[in-house]
PDB file of N, CA and C in Angstrom:
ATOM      1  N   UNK A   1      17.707 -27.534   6.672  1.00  0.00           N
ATOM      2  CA  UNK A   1      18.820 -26.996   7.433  1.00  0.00           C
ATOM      3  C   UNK A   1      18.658 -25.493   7.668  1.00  0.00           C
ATOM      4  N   UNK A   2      18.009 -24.970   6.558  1.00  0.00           N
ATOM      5  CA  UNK A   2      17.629 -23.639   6.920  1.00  0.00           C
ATOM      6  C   UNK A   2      17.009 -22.993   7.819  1.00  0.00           C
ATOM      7  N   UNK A   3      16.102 -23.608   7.964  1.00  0.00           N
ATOM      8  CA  UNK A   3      14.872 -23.686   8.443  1.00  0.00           C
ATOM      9  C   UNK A   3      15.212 -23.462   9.937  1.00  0.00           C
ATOM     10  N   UNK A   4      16.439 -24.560  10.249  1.00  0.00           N
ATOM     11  CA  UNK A   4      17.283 -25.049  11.541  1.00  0.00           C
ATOM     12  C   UNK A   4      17.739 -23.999  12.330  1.00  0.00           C
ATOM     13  N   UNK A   5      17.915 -23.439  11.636  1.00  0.00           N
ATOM     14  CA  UNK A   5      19.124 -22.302  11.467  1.00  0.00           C
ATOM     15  C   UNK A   5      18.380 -21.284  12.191  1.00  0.00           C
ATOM     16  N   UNK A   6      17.550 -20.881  10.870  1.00  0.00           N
ATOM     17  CA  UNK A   6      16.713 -19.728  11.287  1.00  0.00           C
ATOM     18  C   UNK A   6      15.990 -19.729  12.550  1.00  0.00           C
ATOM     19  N   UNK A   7      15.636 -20.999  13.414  1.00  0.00           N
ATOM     20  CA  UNK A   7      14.837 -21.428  14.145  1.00  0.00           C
ATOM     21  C   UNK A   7      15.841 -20.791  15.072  1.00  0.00           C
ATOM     22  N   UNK A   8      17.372 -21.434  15.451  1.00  0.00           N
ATOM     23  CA  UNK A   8      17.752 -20.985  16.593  1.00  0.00           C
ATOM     24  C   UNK A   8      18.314 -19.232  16.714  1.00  0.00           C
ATOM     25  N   UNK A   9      18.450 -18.978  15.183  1.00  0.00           N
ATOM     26  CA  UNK A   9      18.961 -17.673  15.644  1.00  0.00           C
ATOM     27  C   UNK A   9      17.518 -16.858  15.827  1.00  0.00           C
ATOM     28  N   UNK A  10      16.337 -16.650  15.564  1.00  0.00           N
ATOM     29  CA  UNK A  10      15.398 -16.558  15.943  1.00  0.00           C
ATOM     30  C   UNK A  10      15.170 -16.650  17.438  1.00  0.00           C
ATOM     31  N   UNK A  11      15.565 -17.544  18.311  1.00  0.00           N
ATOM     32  CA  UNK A  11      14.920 -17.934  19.614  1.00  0.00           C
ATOM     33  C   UNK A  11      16.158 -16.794  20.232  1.00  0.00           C
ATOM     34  N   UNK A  12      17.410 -17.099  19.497  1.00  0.00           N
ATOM     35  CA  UNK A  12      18.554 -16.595  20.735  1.00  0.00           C
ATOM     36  C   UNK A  12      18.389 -15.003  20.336  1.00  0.00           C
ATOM     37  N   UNK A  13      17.297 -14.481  19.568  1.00  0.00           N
ATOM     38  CA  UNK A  13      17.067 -12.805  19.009  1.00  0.00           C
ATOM     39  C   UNK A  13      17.104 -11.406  20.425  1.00  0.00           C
ATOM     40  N   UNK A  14      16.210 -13.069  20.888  1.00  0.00           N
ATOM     41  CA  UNK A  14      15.516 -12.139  22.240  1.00  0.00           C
ATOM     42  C   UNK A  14      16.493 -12.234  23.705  1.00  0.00           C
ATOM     43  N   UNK A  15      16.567 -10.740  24.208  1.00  0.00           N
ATOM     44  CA  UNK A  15      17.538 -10.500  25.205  1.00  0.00           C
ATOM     45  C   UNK A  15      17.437 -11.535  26.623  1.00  0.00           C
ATOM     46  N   UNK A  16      16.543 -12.018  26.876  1.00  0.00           N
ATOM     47  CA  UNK A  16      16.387 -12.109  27.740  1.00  0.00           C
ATOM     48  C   UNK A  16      16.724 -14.083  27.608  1.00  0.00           C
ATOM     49  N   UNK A  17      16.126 -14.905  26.501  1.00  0.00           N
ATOM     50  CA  UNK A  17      16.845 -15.861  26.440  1.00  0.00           C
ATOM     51  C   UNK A  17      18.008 -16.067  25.814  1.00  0.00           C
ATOM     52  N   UNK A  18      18.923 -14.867  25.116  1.00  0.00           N
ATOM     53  CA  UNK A  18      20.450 -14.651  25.105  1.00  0.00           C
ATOM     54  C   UNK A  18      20.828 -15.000  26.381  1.00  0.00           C
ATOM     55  N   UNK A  19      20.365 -14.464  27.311  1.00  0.00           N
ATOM     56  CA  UNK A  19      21.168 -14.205  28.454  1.00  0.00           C
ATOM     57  C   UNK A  19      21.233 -16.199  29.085  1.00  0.00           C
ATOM     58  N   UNK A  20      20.155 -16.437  29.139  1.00  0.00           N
ATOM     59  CA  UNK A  20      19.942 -17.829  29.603  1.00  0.00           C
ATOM     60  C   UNK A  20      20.063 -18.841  29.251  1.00  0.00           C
ATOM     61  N   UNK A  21      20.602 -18.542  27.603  1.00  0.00           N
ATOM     62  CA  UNK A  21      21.540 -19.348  26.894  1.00  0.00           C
ATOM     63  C   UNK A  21      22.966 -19.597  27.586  1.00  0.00           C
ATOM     64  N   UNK A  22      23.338 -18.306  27.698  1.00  0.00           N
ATOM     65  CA  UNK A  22      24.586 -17.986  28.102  1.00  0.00           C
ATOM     66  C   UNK A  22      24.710 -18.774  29.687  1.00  0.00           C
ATOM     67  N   UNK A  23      23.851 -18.322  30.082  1.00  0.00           N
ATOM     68  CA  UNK A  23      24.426 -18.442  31.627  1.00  0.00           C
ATOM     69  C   UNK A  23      24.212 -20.424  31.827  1.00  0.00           C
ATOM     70  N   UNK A  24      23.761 -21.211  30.621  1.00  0.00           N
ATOM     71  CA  UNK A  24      23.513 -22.366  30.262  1.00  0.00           C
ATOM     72  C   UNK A  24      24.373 -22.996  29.759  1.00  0.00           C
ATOM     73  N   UNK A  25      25.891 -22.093  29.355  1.00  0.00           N
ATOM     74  CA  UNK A  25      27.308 -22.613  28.618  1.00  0.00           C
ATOM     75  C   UNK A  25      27.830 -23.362  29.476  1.00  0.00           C
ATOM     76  N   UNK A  26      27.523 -22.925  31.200  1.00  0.00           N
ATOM     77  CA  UNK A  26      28.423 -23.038  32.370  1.00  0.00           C
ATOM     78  C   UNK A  26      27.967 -24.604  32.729  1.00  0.00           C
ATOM     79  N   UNK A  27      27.007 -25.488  32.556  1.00  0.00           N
ATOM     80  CA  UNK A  27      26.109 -26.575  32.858  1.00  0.00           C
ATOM     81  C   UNK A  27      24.940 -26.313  33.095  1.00  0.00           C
ATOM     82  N   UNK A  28      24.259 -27.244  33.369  1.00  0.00           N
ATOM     83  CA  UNK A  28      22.632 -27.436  33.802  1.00  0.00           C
ATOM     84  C   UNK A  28      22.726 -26.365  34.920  1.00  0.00           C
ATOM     85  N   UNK A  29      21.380 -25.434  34.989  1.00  0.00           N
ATOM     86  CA  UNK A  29      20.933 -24.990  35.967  1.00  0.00           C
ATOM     87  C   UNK A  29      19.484 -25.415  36.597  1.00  0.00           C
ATOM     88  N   UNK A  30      18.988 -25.382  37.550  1.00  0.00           N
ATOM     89  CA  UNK A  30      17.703 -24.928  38.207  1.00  0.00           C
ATOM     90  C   UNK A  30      17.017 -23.602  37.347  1.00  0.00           C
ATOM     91  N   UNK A  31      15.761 -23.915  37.164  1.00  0.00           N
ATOM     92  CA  UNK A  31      15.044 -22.639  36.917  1.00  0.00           C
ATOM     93  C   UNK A  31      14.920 -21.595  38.110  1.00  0.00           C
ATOM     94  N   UNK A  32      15.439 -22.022  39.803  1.00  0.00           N
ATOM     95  CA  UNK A  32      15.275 -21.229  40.496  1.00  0.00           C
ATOM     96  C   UNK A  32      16.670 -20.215  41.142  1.00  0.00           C
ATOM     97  N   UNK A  33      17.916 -20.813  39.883  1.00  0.00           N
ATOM     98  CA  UNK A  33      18.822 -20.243  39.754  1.00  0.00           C
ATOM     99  C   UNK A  33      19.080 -19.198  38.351  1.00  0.00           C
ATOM    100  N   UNK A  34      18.270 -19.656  37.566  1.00  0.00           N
ATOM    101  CA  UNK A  34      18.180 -18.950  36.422  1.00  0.00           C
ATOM    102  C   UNK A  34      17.294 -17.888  36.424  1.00  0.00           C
ATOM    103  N   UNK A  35      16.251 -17.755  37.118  1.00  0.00           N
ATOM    104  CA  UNK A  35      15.162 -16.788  36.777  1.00  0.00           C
ATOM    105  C   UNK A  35      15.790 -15.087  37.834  1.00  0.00           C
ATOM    106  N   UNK A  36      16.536 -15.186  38.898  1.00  0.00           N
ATOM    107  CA  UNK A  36      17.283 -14.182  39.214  1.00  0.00           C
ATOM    108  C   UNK A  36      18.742 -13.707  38.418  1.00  0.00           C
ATOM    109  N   UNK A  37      19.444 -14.894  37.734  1.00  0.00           N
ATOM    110  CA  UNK A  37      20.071 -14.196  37.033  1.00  0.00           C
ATOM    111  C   UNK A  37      19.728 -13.583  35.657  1.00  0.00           C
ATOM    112  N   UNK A  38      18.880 -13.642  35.025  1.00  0.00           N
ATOM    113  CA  UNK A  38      18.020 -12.664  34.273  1.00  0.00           C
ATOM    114  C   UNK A  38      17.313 -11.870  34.704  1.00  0.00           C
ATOM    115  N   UNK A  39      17.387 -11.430  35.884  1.00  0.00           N
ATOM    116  CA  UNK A  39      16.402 -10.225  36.856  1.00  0.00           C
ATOM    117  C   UNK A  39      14.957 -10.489  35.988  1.00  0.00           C
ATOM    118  N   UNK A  40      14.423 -11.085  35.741  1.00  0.00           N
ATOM    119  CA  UNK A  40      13.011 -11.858  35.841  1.00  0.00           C
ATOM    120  C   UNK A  40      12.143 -12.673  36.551  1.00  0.00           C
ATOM    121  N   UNK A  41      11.015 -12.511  36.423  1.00  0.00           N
ATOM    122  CA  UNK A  41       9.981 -13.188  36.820  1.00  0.00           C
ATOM    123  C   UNK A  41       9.882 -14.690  36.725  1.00  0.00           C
ATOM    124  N   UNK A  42      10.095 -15.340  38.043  1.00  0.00           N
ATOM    125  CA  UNK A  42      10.105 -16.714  37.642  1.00  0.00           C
ATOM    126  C   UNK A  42       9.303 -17.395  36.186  1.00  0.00           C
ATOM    127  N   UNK A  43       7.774 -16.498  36.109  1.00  0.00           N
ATOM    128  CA  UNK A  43       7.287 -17.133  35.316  1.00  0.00           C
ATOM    129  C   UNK A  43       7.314 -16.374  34.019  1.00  0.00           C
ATOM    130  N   UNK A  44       8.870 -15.124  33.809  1.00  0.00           N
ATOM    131  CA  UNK A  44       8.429 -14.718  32.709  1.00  0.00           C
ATOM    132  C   UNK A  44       9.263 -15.857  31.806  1.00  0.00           C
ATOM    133  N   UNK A  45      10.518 -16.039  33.510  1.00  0.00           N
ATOM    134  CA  UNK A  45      11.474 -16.938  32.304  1.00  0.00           C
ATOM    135  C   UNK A  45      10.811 -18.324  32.004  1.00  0.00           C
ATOM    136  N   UNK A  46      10.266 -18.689  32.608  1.00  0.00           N
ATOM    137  CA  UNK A  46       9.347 -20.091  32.907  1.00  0.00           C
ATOM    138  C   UNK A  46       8.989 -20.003  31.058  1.00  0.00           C
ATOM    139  N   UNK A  47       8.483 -18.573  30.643  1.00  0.00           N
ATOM    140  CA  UNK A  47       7.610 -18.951  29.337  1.00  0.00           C
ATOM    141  C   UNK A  47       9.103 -18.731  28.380  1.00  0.00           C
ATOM    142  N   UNK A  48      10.064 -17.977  28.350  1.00  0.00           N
ATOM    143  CA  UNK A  48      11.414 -18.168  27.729  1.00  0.00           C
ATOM    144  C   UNK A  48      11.242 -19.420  27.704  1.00  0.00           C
ATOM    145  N   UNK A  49      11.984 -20.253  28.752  1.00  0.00           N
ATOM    146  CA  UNK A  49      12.752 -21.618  28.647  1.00  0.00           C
ATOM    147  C   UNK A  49      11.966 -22.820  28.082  1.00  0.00           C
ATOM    148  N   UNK A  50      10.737 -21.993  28.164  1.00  0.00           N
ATOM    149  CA  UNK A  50       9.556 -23.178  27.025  1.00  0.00           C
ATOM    150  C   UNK A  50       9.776 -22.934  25.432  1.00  0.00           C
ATOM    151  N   UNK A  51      10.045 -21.456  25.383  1.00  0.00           N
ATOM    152  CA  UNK A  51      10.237 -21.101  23.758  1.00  0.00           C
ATOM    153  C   UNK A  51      11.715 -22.088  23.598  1.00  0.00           C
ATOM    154  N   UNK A  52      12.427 -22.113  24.187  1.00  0.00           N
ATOM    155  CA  UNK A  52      13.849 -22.455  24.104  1.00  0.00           C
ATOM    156  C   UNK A  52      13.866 -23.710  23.495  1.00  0.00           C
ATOM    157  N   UNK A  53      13.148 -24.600  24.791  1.00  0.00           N
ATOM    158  CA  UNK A  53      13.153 -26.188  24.607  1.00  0.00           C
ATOM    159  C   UNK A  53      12.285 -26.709  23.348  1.00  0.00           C
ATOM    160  N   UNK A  54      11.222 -25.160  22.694  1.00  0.00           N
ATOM    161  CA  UNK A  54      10.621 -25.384  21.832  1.00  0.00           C
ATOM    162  C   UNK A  54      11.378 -25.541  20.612  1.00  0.00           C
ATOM    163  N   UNK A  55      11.853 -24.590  20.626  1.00  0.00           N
ATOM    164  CA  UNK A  55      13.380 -24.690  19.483  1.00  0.00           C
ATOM    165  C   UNK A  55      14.270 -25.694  19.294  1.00  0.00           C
ATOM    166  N   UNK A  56      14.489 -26.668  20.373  1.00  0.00           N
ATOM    167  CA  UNK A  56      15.286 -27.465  20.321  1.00  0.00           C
ATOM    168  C   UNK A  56      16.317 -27.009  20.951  1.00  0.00           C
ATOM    169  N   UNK A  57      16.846 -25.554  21.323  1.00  0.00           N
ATOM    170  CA  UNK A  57      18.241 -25.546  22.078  1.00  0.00           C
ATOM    171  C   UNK A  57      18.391 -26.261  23.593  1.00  0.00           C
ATOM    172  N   UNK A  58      17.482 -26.181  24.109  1.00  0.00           N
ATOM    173  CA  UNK A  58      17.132 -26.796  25.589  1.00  0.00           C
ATOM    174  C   UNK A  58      16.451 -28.043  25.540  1.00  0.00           C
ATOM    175  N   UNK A  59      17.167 -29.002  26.666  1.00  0.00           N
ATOM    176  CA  UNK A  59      16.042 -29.923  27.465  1.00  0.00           C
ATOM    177  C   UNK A  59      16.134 -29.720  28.453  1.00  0.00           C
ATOM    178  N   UNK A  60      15.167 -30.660  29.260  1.00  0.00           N
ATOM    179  CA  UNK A  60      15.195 -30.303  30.667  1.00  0.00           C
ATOM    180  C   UNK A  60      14.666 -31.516  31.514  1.00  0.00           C
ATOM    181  N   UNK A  61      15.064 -31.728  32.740  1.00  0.00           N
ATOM    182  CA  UNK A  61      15.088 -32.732  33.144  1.00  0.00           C
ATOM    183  C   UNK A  61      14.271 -32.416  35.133  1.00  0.00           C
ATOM    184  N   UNK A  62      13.574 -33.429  35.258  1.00  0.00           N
ATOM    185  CA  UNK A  62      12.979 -33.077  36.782  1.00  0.00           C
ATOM    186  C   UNK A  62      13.482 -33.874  37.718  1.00  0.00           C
ATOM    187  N   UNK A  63      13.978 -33.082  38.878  1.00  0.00           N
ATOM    188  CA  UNK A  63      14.153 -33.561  40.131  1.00  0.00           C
ATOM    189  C   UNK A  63      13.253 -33.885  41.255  1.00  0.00           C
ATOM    190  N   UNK A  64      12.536 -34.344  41.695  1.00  0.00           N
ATOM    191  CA  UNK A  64      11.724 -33.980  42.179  1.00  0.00           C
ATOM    192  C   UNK A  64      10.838 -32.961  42.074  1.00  0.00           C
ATOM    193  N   UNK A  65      10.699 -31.516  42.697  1.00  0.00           N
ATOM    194  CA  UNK A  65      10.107 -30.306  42.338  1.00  0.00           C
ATOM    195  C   UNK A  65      10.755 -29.802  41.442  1.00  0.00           C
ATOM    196  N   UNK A  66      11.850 -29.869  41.441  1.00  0.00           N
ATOM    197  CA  UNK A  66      12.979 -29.248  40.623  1.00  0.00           C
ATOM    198  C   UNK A  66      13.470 -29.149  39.190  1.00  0.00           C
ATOM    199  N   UNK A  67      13.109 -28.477  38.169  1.00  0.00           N
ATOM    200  CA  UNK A  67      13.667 -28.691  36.854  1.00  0.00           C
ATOM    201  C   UNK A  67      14.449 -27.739  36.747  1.00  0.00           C
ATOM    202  N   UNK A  68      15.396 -28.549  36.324  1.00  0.00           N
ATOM    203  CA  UNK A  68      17.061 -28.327  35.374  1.00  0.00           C
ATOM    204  C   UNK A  68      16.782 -28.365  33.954  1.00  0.00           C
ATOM    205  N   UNK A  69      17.556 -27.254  33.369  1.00  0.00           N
ATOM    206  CA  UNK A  69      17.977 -27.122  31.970  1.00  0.00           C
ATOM    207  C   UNK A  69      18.999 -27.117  31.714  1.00  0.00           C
ATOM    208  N   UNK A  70      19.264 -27.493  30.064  1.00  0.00           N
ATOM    209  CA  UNK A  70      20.977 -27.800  29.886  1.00  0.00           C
ATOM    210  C   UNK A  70      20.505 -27.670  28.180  1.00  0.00           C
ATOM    211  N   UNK A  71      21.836 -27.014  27.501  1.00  0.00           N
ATOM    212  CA  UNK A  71      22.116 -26.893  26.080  1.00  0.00           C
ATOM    213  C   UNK A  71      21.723 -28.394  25.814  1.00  0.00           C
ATOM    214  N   UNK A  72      20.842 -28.612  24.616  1.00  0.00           N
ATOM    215  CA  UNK A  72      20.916 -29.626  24.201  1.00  0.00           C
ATOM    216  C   UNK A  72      21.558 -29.829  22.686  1.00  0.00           C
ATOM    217  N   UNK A  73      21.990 -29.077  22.202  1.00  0.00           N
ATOM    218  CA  UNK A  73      22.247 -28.561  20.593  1.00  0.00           C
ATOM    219  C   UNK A  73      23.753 -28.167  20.448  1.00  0.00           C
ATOM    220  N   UNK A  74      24.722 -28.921  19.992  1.00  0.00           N
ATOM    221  CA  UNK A  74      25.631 -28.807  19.799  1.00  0.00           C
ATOM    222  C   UNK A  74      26.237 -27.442  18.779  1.00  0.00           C
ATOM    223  N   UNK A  75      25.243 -27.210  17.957  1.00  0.00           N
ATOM    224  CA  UNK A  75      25.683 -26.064  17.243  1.00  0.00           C
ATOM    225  C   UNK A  75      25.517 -24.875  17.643  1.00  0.00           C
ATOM    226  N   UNK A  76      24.565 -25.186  19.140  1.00  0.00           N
ATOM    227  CA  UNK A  76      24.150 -23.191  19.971  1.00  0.00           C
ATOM    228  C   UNK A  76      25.642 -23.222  20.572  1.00  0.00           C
ATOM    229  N   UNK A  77      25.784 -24.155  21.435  1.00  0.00           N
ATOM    230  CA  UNK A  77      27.460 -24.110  21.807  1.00  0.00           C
ATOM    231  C   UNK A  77      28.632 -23.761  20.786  1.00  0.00           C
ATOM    232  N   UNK A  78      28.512 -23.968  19.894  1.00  0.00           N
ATOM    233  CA  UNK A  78      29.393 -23.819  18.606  1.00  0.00           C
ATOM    234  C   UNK A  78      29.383 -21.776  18.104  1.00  0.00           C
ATOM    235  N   UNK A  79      27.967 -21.529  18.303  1.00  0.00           N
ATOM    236  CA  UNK A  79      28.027 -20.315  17.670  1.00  0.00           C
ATOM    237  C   UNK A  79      28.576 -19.323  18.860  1.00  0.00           C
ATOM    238  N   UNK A  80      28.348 -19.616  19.982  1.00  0.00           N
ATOM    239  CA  UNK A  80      29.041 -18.867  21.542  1.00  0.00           C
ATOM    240  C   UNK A  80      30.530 -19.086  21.189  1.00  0.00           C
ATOM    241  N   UNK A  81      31.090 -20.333  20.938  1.00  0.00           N
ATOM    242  CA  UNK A  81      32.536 -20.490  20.952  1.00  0.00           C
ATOM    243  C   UNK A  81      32.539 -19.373  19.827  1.00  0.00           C
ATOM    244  N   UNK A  82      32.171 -19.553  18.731  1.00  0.00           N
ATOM    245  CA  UNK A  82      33.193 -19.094  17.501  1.00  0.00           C
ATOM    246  C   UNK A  82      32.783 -17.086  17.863  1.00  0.00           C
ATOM    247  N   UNK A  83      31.694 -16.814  18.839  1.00  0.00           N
ATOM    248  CA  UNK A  83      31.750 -15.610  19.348  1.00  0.00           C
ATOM    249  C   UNK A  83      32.839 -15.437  20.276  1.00  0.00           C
ATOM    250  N   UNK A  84      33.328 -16.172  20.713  1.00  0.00           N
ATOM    251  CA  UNK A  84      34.625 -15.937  21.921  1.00  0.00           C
ATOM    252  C   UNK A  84      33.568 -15.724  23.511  1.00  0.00           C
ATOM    253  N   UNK A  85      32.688 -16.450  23.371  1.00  0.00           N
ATOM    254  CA  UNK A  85      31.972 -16.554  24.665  1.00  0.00           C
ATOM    255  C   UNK A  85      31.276 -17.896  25.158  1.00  0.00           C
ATOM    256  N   UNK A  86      32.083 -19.363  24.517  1.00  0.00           N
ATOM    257  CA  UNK A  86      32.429 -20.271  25.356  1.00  0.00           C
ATOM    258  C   UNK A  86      33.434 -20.396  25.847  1.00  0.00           C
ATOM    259  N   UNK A  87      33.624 -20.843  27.115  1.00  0.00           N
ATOM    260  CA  UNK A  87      34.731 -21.576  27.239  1.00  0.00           C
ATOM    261  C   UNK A  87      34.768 -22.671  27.719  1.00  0.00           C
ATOM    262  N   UNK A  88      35.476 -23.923  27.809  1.00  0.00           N
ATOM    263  CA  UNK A  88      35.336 -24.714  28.133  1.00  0.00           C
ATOM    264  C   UNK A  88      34.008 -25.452  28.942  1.00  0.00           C
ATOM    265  N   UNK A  89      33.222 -25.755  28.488  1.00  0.00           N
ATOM    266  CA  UNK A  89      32.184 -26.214  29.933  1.00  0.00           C
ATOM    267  C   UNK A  89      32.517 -28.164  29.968  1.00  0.00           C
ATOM    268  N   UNK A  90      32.474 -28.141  31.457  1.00  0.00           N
ATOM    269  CA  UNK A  90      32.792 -29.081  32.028  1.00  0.00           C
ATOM    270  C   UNK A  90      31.440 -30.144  32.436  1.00  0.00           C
ATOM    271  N   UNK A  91      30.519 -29.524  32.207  1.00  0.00           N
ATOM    272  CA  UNK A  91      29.079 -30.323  32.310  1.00  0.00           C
ATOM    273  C   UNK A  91      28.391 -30.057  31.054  1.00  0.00           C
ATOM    274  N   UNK A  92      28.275 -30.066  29.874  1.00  0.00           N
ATOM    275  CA  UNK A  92      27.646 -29.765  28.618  1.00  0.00           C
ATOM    276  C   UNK A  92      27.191 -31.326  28.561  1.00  0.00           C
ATOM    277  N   UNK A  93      25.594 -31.241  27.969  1.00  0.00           N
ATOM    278  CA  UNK A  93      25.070 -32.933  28.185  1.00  0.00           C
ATOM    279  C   UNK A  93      24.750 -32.449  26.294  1.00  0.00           C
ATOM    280  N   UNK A  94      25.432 -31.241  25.379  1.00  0.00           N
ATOM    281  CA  UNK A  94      25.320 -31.718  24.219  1.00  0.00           C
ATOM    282  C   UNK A  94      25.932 -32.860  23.351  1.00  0.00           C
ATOM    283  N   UNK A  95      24.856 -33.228  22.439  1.00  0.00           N
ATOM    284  CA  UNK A  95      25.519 -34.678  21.595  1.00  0.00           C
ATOM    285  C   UNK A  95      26.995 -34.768  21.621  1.00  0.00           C
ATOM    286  N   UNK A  96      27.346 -33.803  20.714  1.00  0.00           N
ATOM    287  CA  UNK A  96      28.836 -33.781  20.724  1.00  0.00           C
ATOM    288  C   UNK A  96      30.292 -33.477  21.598  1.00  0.00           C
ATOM    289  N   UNK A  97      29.201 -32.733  22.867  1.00  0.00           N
ATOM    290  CA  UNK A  97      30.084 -32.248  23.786  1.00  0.00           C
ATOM    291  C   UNK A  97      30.550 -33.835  24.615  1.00  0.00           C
ATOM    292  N   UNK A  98      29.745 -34.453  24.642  1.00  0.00           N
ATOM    293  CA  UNK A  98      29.398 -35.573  25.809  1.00  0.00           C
ATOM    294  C   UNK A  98      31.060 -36.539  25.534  1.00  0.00           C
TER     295      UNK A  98
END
């Protein structure tokens, strides 16, 4: 459990997948909606959202060309709420949110 722990607060350390956590409270995005709202490089976030899904906070799913990400971890949602920076999300595909 530790281990767990340490894993996600570790991933969410770094500013730039804070941010894409966050902007991930709201539902699934496109990576080609996410990589301008982190004023990044498609492919810097491209290597973020791999650390992410590496961690376990993210999955991600393909549309055609298109991959979507979405919280997969009920407890990254949990630590935003008890920060006062969830609110309600209406598309969350976490275990417990569902």
């Amino acid at each position: 459990m530790v281990d767990e722990t340490l894993k996600i607060i570790k991933a969410l350390s770094d500013e730039t997948r804070l941010k894409i956590v966050k902007f991930l409270l709201n539902g699934e995005k496109c990576v080609c909606e996410i990589f301008p709202h982190v004023k990044r490089t498609q492919s810097t976030t491209s290597i973020q959202l791999g650390k992410l899904e590496k961690s376990g906070i993210l999955k991600s799913r393909r549309e055609g060309k298109k991959i979507f990400y979405f919280i997969s971890d009920l407890r990254v949602c949990n630590i935003f709420e008890s920060l006062g920076s969830r609110k309600k999300i209406k598309k969350c595909r976490c275990e417990g949110c569902r």
